[in-house]
N, C-alpha and C. Protein backbone atom coordinates (compact mmCIF):
# COMPACT_ATOMS: atom_id res chain seq x y z
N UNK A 1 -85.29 -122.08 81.54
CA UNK A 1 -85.92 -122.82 82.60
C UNK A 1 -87.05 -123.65 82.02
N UNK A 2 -86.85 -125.19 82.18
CA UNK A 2 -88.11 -125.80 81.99
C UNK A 2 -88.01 -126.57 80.35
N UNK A 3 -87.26 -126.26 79.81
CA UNK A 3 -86.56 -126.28 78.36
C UNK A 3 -85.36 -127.14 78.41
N UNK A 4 -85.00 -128.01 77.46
CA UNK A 4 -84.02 -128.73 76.71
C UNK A 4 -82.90 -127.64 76.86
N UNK A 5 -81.39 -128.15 77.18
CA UNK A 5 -80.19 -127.47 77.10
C UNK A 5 -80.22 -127.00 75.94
N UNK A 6 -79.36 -126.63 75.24
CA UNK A 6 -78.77 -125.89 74.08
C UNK A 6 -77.52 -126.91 73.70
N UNK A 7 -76.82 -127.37 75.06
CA UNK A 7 -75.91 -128.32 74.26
C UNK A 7 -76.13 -129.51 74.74
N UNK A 8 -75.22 -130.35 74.25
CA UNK A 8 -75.13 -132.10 74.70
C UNK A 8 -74.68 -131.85 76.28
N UNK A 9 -74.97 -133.22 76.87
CA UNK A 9 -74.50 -133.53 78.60
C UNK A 9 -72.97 -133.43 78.18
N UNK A 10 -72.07 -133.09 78.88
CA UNK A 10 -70.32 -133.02 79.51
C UNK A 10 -70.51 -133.43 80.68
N UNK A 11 -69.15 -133.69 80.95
CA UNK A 11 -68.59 -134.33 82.04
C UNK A 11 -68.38 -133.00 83.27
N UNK A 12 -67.89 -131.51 81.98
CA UNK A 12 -67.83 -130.48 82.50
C UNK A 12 -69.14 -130.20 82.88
N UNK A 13 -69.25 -129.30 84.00
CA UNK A 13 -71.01 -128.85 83.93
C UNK A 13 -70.75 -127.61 83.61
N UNK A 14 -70.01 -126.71 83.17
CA UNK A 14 -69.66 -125.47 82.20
C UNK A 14 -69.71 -125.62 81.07
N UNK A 15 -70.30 -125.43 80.25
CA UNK A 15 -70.00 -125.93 79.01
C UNK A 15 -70.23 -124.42 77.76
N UNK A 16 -69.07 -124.45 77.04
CA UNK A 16 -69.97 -122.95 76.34
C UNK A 16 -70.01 -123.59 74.68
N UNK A 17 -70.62 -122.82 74.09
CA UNK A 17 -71.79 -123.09 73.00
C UNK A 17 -71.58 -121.98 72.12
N UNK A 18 -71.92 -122.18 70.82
CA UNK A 18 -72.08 -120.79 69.96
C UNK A 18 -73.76 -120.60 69.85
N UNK A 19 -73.70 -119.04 70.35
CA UNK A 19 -75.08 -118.51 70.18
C UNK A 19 -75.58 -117.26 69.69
N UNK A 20 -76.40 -117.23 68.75
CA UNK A 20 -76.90 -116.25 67.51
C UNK A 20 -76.43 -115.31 68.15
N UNK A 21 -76.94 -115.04 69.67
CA UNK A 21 -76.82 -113.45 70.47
C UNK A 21 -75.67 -113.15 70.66
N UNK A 22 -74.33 -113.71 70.41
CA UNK A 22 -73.30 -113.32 70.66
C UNK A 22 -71.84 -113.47 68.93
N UNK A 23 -72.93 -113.08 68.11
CA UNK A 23 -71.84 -112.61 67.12
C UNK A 23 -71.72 -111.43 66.43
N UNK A 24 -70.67 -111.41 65.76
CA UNK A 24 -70.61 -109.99 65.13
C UNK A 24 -70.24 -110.11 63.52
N UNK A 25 -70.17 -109.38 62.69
CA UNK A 25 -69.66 -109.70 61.11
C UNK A 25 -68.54 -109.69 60.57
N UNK A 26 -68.38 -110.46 59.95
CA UNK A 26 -67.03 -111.30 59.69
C UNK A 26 -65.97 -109.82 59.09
N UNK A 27 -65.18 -110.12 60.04
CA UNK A 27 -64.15 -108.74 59.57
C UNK A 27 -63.63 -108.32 58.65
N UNK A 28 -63.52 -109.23 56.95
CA UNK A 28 -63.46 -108.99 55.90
C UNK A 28 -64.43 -108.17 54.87
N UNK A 29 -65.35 -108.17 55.48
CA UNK A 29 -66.83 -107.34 55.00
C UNK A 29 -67.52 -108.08 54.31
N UNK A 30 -67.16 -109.46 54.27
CA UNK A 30 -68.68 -110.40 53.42
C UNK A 30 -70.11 -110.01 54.24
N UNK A 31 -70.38 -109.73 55.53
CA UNK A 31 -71.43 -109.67 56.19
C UNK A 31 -72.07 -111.18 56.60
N UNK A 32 -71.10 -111.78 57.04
CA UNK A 32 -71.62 -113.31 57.42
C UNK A 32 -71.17 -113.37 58.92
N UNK A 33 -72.00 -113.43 59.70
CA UNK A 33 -71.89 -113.66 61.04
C UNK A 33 -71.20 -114.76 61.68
N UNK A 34 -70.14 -114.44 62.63
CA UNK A 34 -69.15 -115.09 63.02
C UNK A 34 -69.14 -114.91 64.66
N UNK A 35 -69.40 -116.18 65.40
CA UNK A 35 -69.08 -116.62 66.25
C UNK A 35 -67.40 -116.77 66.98
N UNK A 36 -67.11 -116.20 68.23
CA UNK A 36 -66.11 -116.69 68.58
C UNK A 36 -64.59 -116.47 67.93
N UNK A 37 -65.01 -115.49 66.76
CA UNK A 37 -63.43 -114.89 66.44
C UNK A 37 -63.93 -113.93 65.53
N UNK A 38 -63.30 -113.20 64.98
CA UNK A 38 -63.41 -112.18 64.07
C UNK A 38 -63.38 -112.10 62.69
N UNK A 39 -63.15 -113.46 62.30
CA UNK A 39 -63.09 -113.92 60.64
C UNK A 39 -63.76 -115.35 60.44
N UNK A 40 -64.29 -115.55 59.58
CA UNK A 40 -65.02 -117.14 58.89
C UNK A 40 -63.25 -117.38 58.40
N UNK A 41 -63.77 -118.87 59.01
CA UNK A 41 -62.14 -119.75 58.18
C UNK A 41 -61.66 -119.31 56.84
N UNK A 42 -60.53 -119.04 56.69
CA UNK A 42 -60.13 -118.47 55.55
C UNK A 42 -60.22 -116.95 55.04
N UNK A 43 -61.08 -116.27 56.14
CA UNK A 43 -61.60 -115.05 55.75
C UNK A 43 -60.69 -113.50 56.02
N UNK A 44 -59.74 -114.55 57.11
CA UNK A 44 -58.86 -113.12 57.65
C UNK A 44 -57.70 -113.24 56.34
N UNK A 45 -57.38 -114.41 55.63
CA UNK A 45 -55.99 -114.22 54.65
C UNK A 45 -57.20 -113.23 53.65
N UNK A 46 -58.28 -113.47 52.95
CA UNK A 46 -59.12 -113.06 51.87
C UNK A 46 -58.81 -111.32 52.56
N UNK A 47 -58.83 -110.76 53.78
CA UNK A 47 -59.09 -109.49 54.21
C UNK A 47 -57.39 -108.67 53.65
N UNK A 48 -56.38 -109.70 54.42
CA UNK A 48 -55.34 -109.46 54.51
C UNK A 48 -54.79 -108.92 52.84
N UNK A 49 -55.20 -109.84 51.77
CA UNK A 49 -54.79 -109.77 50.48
C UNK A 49 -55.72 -108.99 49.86
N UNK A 50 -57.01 -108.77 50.17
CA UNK A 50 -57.09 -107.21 49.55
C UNK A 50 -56.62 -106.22 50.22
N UNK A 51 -56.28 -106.30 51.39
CA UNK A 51 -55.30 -104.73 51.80
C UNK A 51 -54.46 -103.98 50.96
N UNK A 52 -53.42 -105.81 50.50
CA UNK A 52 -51.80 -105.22 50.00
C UNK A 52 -52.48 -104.90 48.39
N UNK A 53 -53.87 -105.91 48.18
CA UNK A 53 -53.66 -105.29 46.72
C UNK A 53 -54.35 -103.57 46.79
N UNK A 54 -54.45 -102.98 48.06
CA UNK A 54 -54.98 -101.70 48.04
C UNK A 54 -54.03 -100.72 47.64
N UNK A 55 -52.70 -101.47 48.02
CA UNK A 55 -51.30 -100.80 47.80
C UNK A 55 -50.86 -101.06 46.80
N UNK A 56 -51.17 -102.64 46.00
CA UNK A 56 -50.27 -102.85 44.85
C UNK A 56 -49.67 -104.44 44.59
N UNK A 57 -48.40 -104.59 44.86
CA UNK A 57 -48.16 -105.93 44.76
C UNK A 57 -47.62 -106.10 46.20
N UNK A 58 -46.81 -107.56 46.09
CA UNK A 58 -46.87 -107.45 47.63
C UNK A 58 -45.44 -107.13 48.08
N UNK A 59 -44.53 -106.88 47.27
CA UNK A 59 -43.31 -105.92 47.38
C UNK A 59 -43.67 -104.53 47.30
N UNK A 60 -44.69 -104.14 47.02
CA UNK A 60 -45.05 -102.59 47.28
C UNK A 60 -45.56 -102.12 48.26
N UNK A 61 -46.39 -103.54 49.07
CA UNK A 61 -47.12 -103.43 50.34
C UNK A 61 -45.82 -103.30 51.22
N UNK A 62 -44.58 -104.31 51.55
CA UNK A 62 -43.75 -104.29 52.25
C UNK A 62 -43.09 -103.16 52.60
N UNK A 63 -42.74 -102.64 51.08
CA UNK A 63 -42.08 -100.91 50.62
C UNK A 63 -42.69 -100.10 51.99
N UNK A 64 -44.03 -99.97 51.60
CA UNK A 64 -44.95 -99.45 52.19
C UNK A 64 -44.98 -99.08 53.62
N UNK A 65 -45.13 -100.49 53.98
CA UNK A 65 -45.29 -100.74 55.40
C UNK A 65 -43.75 -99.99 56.09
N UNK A 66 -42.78 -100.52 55.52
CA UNK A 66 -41.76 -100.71 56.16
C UNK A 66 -41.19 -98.93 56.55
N UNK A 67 -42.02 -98.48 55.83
CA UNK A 67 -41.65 -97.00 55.27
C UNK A 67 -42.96 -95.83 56.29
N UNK A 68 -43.72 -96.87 56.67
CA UNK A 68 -44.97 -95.96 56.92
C UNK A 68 -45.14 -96.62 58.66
N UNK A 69 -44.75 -98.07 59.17
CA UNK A 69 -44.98 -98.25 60.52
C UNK A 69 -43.92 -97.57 61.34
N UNK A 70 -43.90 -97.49 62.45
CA UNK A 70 -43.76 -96.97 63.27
C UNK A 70 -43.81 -97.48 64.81
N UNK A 71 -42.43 -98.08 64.90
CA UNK A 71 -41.98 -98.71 66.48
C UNK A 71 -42.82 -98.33 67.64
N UNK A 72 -43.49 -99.11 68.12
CA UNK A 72 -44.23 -98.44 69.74
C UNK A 72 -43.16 -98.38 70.80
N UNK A 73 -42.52 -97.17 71.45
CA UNK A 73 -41.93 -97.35 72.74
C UNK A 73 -42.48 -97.21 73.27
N UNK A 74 -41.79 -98.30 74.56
CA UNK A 74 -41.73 -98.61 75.50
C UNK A 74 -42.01 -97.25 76.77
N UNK A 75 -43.11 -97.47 77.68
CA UNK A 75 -42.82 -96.42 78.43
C UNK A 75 -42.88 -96.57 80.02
């Protein structure tokens, strides 16, 4: 109240914005705060490829997976 917006005028009068109070840390574990999704650009493949190398190569990850997931039924 009484203060400059946060964003530019729109046509919309909704308008949403990225704001400090609403992030959390980037899901790969760099610790860099991320707005509006759960990974910094590029950050969810960087998460994804140390997984499989947690397993190995990435025919060992597949092995793996294919051997270890488990169908959700339907209920």
């Amino acid at each position: 109240m009484g203060e400059d917006t946060p964003v530019d005028s729109a046509r919309n009068p909704i308008t949403s914005f990225d704001s400090p109070h609403d992030t959390r840390l980037c899901g790969c574990g760099c610790s860099e705060p991320v707005a509006g999704g759960w990974f910094l650009v590029g950050h969810d493949q960087k998460a994804l490829h140390a997984g499989v190398a947690k397993i190995g190569t990435v025919r060992e990850f597949l092995d793996w997976f294919d051997n270890t997931y488990v169908e959700p039924t339907a209920e």
